[in-house]
Structures are given as C-alpha cells and as structure tokens.
Protein backbone atom coordinates (compact mmCIF):
# COMPACT_ATOMS: atom_id res chain seq x y z
CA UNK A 1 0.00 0.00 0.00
CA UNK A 2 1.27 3.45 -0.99
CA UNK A 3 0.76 6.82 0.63
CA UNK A 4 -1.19 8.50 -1.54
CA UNK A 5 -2.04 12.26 -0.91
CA UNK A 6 -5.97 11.85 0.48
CA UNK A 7 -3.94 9.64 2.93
CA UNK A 8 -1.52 11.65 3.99
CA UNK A 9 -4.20 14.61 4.03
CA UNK A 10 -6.27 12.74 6.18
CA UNK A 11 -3.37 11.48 8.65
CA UNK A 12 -1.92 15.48 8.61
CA UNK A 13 -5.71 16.61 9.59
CA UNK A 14 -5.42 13.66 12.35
CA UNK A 15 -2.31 14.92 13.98
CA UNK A 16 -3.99 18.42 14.53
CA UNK A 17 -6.17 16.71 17.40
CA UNK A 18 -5.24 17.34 20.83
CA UNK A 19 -4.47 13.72 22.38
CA UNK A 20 -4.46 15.37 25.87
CA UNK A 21 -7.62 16.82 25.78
CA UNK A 22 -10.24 14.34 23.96
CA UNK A 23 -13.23 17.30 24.46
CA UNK A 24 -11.54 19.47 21.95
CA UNK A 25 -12.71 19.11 18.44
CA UNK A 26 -11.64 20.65 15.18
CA UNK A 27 -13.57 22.68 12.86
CA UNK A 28 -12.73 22.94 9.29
CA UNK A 29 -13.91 25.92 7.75
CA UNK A 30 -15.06 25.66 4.21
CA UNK A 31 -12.53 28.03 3.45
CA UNK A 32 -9.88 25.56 3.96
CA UNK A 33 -8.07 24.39 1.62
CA UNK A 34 -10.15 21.85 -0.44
CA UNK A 35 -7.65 19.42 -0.14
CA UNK A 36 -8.50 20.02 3.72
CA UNK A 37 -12.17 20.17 3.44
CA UNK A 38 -12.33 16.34 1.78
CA UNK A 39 -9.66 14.96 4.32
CA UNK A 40 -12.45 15.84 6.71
CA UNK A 41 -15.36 14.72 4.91
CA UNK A 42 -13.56 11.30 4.38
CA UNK A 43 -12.59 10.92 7.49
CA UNK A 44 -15.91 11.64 8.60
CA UNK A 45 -17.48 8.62 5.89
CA UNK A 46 -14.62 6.32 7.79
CA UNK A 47 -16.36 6.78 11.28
CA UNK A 48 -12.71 8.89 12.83
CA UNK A 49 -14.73 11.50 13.61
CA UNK A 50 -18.01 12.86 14.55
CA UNK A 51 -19.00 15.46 11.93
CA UNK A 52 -18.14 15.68 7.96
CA UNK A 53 -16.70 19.59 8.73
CA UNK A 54 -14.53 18.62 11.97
CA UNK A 55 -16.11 17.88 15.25
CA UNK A 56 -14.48 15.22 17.43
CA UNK A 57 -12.66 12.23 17.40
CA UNK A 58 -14.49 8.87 17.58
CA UNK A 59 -13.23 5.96 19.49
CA UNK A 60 -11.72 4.62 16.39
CA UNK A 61 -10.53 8.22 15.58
CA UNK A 62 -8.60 8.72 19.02
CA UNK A 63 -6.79 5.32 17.95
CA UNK A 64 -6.10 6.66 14.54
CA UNK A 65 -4.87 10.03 15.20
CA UNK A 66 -2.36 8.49 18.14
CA UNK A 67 -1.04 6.07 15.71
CA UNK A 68 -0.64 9.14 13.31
CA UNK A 69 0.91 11.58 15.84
CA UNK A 70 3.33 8.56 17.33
CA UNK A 71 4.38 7.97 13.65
CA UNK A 72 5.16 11.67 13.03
CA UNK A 73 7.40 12.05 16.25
CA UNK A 74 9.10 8.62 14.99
CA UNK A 75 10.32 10.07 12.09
CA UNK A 76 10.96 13.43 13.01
CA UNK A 77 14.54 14.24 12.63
CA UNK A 78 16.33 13.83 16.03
CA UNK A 79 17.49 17.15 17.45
CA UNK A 80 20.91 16.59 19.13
C-alpha cells in the first residue's frame, strides 16, 4: 500500500487533534483548503470522527490520530 495524498491529508488533519484533551474538536472551515475540506469529509465517511466539517474524534478516531501523531514524532529528525 502506498501513501497517496488523500492519505496523507487525512493522517496530517489527524495529527492536529489534541491527544491530551479528547473534548476538543476541530472545525474545518469551508474556506480551507479543499484538499483540507475532503480529508475531513472522508474521514468523517470512515467513522474517525463525529462530523463531515470537523467535530471530534471517535473511538476509532482517538486510535487513529495516536497512531498518526506517534508515527510523526518517529520520524521526526532527532534534534541533538
């Protein structure tokens, strides 16, 4: 499986979720970019979160979006 970019638009909308504070949701304006605007409407289709324009994450979300975040700080350069 390759990334494609509606997967890596979906997984960089994902890592914009606060992980410490699971009653904060995300809106996404329709003004976003429209690459932004399907990411959430997608993601929305998948069951990750609660509204098609943002909203919260589900149960399955919260497990996607730390899976996403985790793999972001994994392959962030280290910083000596």
């Amino acid at each position: 499986m390759a990334y494609t970019a509606e997967l890596i638009a979906e997984a960089e909308l994902l890592a914009l979720f606060n992980l410490d504070n699971t009653q904060e949701g995300l809106k996404v304006h329709h003004s976003a970019a429209p690459a932004t605007v399907a990411a959430a409407q997608r993601l929305h289709a998948k069951g990750l979160i609660s509204q098609a324009d943002g909203g919260y994450l589900t149960s399955l979300g919260l497990d996607a979006a730390e899976h996403a975040q985790a793999l972001l700080r994994i392959l962030q350069p280290q910083h000596a």
